[in-house]
Protein backbone atom coordinates (compact mmCIF):
# COMPACT_ATOMS: atom_id res chain seq x y z
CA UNK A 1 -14.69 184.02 35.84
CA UNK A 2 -12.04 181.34 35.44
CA UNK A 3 -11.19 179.86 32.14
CA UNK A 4 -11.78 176.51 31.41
CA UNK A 5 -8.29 175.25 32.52
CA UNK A 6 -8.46 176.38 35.43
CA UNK A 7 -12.01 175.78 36.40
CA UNK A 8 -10.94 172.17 35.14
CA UNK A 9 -8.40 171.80 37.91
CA UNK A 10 -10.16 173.26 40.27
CA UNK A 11 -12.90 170.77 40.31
CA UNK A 12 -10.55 167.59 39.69
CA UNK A 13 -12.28 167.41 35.64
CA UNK A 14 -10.55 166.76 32.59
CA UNK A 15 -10.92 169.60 30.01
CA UNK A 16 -12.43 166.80 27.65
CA UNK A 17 -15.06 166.20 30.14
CA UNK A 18 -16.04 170.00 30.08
CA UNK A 19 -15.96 169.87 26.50
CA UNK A 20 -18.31 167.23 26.04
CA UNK A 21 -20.53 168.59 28.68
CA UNK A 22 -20.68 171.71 26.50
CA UNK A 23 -21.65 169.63 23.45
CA UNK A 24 -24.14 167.89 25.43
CA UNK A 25 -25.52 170.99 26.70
CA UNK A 26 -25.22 169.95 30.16
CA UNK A 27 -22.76 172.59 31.33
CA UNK A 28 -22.12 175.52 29.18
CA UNK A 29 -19.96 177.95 29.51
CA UNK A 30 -21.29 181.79 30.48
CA UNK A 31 -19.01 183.46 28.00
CA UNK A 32 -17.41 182.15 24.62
CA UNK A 33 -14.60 184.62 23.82
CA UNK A 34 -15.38 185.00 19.61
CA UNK A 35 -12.09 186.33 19.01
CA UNK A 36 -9.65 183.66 21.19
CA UNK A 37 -12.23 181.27 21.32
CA UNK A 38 -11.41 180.56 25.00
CA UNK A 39 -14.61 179.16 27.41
CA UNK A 40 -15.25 181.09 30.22
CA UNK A 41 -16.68 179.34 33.80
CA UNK A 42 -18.46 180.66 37.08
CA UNK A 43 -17.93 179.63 40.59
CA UNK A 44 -22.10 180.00 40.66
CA UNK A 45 -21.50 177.06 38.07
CA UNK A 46 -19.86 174.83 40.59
CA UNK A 47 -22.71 173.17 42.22
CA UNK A 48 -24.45 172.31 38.95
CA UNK A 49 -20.98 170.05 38.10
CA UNK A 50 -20.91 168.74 41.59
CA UNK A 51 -24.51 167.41 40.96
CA UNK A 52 -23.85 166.15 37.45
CA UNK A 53 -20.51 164.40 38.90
CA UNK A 54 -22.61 162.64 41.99
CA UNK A 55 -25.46 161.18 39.67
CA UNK A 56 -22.59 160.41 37.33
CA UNK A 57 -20.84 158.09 39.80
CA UNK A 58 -24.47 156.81 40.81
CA UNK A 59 -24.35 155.07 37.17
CA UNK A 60 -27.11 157.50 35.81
CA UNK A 61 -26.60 158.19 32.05
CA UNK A 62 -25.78 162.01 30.66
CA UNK A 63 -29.33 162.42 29.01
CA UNK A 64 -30.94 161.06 32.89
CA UNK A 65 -28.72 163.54 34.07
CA UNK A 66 -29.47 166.47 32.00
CA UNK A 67 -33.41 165.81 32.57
CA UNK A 68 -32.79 165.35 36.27
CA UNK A 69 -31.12 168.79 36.86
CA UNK A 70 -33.22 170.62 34.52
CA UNK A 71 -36.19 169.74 36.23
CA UNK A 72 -37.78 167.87 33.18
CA UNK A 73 -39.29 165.25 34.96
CA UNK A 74 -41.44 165.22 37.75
CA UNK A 75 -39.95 164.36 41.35
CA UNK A 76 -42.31 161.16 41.31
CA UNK A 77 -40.35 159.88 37.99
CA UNK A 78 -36.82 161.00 39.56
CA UNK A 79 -37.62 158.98 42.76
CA UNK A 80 -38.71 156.31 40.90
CA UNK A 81 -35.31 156.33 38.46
CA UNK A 82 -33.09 156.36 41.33
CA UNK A 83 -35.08 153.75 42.98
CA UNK A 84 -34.82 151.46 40.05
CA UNK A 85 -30.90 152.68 40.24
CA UNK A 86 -31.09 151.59 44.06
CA UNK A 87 -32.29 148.01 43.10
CA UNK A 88 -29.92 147.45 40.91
CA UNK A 89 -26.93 148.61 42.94
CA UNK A 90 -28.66 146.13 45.45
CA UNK A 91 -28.70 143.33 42.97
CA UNK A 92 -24.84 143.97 41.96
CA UNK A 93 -24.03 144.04 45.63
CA UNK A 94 -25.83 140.39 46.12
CA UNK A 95 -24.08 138.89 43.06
CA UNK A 96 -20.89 139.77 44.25
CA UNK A 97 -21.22 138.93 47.98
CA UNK A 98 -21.98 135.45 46.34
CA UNK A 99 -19.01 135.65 43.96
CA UNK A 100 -16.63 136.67 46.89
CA UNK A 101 -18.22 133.61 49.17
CA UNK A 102 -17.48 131.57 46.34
CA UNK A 103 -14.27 132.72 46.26
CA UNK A 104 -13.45 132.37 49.83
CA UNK A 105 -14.23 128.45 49.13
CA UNK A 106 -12.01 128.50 46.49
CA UNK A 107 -9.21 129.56 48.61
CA UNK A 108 -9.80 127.11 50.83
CA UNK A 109 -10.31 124.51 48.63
CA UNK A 110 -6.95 125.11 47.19
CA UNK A 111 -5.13 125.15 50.75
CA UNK A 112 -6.94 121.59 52.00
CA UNK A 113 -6.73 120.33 48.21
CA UNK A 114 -5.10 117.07 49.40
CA UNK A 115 -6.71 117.02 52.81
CA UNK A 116 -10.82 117.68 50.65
CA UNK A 117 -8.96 114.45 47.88
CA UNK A 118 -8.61 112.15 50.94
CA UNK A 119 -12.33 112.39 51.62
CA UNK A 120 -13.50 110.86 48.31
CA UNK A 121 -13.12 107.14 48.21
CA UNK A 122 -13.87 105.61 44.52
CA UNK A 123 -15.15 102.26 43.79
CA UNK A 124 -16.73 100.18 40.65
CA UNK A 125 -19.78 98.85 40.99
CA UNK A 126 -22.74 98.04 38.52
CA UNK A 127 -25.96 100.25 38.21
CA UNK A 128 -28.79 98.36 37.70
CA UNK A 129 -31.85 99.02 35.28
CA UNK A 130 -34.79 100.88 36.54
CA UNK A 131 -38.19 102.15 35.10
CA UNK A 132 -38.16 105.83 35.81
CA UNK A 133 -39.95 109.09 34.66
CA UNK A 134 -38.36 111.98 33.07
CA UNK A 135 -37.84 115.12 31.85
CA UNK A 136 -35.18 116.40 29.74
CA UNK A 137 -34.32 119.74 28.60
CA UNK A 138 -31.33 122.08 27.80
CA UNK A 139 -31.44 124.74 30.81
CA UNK A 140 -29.83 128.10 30.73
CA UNK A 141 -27.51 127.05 34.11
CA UNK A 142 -27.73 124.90 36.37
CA UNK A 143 -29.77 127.03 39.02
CA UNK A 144 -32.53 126.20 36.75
CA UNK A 145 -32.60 122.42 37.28
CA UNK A 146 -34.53 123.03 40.24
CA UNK A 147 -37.44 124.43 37.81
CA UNK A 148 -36.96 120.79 35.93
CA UNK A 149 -37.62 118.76 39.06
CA UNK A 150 -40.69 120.76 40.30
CA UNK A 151 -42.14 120.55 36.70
CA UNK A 152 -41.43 116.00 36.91
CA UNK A 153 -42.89 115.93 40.35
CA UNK A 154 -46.08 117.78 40.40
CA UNK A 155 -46.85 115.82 37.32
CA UNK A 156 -46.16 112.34 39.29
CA UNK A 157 -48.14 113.80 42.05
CA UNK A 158 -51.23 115.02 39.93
CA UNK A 159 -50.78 111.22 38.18
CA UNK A 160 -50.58 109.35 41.95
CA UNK A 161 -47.24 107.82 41.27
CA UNK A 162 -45.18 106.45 43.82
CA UNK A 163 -41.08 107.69 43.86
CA UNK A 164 -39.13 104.24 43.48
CA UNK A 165 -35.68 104.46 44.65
CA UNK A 166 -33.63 107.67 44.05
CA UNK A 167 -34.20 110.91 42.09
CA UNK A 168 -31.09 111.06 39.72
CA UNK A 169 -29.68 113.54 36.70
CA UNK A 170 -28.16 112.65 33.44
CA UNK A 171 -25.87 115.67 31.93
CA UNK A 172 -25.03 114.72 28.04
CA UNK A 173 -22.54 117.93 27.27
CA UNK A 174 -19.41 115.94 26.09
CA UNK A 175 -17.68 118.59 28.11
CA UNK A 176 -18.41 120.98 31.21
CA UNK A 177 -20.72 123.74 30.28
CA UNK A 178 -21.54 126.96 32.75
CA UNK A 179 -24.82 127.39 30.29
CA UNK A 180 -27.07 125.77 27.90
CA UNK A 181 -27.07 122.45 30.10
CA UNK A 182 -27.81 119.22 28.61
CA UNK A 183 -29.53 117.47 31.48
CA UNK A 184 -32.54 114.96 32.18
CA UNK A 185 -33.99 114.45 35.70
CA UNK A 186 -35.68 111.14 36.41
CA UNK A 187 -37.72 109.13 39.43
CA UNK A 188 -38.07 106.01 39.29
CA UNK A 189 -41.86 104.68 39.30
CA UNK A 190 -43.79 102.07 40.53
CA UNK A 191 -46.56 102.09 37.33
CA UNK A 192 -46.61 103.24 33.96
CA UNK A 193 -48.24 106.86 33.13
CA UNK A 194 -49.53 109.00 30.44
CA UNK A 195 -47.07 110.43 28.95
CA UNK A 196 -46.86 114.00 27.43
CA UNK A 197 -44.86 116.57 24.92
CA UNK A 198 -42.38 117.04 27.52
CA UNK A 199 -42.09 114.08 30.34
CA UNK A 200 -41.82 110.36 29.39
CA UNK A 201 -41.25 106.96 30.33
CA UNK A 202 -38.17 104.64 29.97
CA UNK A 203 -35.84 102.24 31.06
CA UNK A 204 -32.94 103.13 32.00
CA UNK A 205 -30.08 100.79 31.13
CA UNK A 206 -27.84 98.95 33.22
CA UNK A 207 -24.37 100.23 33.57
CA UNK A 208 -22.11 97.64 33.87
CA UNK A 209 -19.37 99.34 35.12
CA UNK A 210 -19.26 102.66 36.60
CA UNK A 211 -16.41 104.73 38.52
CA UNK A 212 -18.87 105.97 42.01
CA UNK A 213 -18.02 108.33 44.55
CA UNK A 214 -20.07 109.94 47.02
CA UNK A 215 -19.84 114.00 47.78
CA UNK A 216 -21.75 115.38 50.94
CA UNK A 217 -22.08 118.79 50.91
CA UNK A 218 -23.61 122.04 48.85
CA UNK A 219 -23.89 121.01 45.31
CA UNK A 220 -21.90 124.04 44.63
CA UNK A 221 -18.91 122.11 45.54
CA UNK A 222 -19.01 118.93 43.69
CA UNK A 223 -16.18 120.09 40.91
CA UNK A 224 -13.81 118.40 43.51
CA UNK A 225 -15.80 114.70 43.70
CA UNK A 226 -15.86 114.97 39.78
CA UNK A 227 -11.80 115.80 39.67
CA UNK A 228 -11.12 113.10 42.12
CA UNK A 229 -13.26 110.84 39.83
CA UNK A 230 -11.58 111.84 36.56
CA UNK A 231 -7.82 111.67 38.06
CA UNK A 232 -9.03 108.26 39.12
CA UNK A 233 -10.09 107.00 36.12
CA UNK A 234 -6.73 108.01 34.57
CA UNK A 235 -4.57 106.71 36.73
CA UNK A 236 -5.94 103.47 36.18
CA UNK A 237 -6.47 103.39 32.72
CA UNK A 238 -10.16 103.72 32.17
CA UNK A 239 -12.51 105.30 29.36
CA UNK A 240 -15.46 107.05 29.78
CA UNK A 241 -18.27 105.42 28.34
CA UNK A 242 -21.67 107.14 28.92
CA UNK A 243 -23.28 110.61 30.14
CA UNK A 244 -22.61 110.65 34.19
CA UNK A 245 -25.25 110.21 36.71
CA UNK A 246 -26.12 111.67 39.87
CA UNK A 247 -28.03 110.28 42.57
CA UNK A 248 -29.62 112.29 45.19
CA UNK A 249 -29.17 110.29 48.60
CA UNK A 250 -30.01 113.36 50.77
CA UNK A 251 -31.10 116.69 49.55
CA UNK A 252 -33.28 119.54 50.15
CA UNK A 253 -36.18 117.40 50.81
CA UNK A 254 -34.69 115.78 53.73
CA UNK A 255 -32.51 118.93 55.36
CA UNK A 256 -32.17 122.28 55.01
CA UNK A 257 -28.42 122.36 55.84
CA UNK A 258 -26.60 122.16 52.15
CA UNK A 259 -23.91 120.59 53.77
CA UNK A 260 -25.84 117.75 54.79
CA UNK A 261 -26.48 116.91 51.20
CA UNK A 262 -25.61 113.54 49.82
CA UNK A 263 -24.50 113.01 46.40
CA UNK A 264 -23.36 109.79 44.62
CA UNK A 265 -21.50 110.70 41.60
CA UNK A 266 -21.56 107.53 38.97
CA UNK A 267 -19.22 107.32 35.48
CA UNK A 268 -19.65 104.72 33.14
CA UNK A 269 -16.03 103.99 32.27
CA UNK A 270 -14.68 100.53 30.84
CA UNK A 271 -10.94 99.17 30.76
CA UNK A 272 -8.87 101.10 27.66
């Protein structure tokens, strides 16, 4: 028998952890001395902690555990619990292959920073009025804009309305917002239609002066068009006037390689 100390070291625990295992009922001790008080382990113990510390680092919680090693449930609900435990390993592994891609960008966005300004050439120009369909909605990201679109466009199919020009988005958040997204998607249309609860009919107004640039490439990289916009409309002392636009030259309708995507970015600014 080893005491708990040393059955502690042993097997790399904390004598907390044993503790609380005890509590838990998970791993008791085989002898309690009643006078000293002192816990008492067996090496025939040892493989009942190494299990409890493997599902432990599998994310399982101390109650899974404790049914899992007690036999409690049935090996067709085990299987299924670390199956559900597989996915979602899975899942964490795809979310942060994404966020370490989207780092990698980052890094070398920072290193070309002056090289990726260069590409964006701004102009003024006016937008002209235009009688469009839409849809507008606050959307938990914007991943979910894509939902928005399909919604507008199997409506102006089912109606037998011609697309007039290009698709565009309106965002109306004063400020840049990861979630709850202020945004209306529009087509413009070559005939008036019925309009219901959730898509309508307007005109859009004509913006007399608006700071434009154009971004090709994945959408997830526009933040650097919109900085090269904003330092631009600084620099030569401009306002913003109006929600921003974007027009959809080139998407995924037309290619399936995101950097083939063409974006015009439009601000309505006037002089300050």
């Amino acid at each position: 028998m080893f005491r708990m100390g040393e059955f502690a070291k042993l097997n790399k625990i904390s004598i907390k952890t044993l503790r609380y295992y005890d509590e838990l009922k998970l791993l008791v001790p085989i002898k309690v001395d009643t006078k000293t008080g002192y816990r008492y382990y067996s090496a025939k113990q040892i493989p009942r902690l190494n299990r409890i510390m493997a599902l432990k680092d599998l994310g399982l919680s101390l109650n899974q555990i404790n049914n899992v090693i007690d036999n409690e449930m049935s090996r067709e609900i085990m299987i299924s619990m670390l199956e559900e435990k597989q996915k979602e390993i899975n899942n964490i592994i795809k979310y942060e292959k994404r966020r370490l891609i989207r780092l990698e960008n980052l890094i070398a966005r920072v290193n070309e920073e002056e090289t990726f300004m260069l590409k964006y050439d701004v102009v003024l120009k006016q937008a002209e009025s235009r009688k469009v369909a839409f849809l507008r909605d606050v959307i938990e990201d914007y991943s979910k804009q894509h939902d928005l679109w399909k919604e507008l466009m199997a409506y102006l199919q089912k109606n037998k309305v011609n697309i007039v020009g290009t698709c565009m988005s309106m965002y109306y958040d004063e400020g840049y917002k990861e979630n709850d997204v202020d945004v209306e998607v529009m087509s413009g249309i070559d005939k008036d239609i019925r309009e219901t609860d959730r898509i309508k009919v307007r005109e859009v107004s004509k913006i007399e002066t608006a700071a434009c640039t154009v971004h090709k490439g994945n959408y997830e990289d526009i933040s650097m068009a919109y900085n090269v916009l904003l330092k631009w409309i600084e620099e030569n002392q401009y306002k913003v006037v109006g929600p921003n636009r974007e027009m959809y030259l080139e998407g995924p309708w037309s290619t399936k390689n995101p950097e083939e995507y063409i974006t015009e970015i439009q601000i309505p600014v006037a002089k300050i």
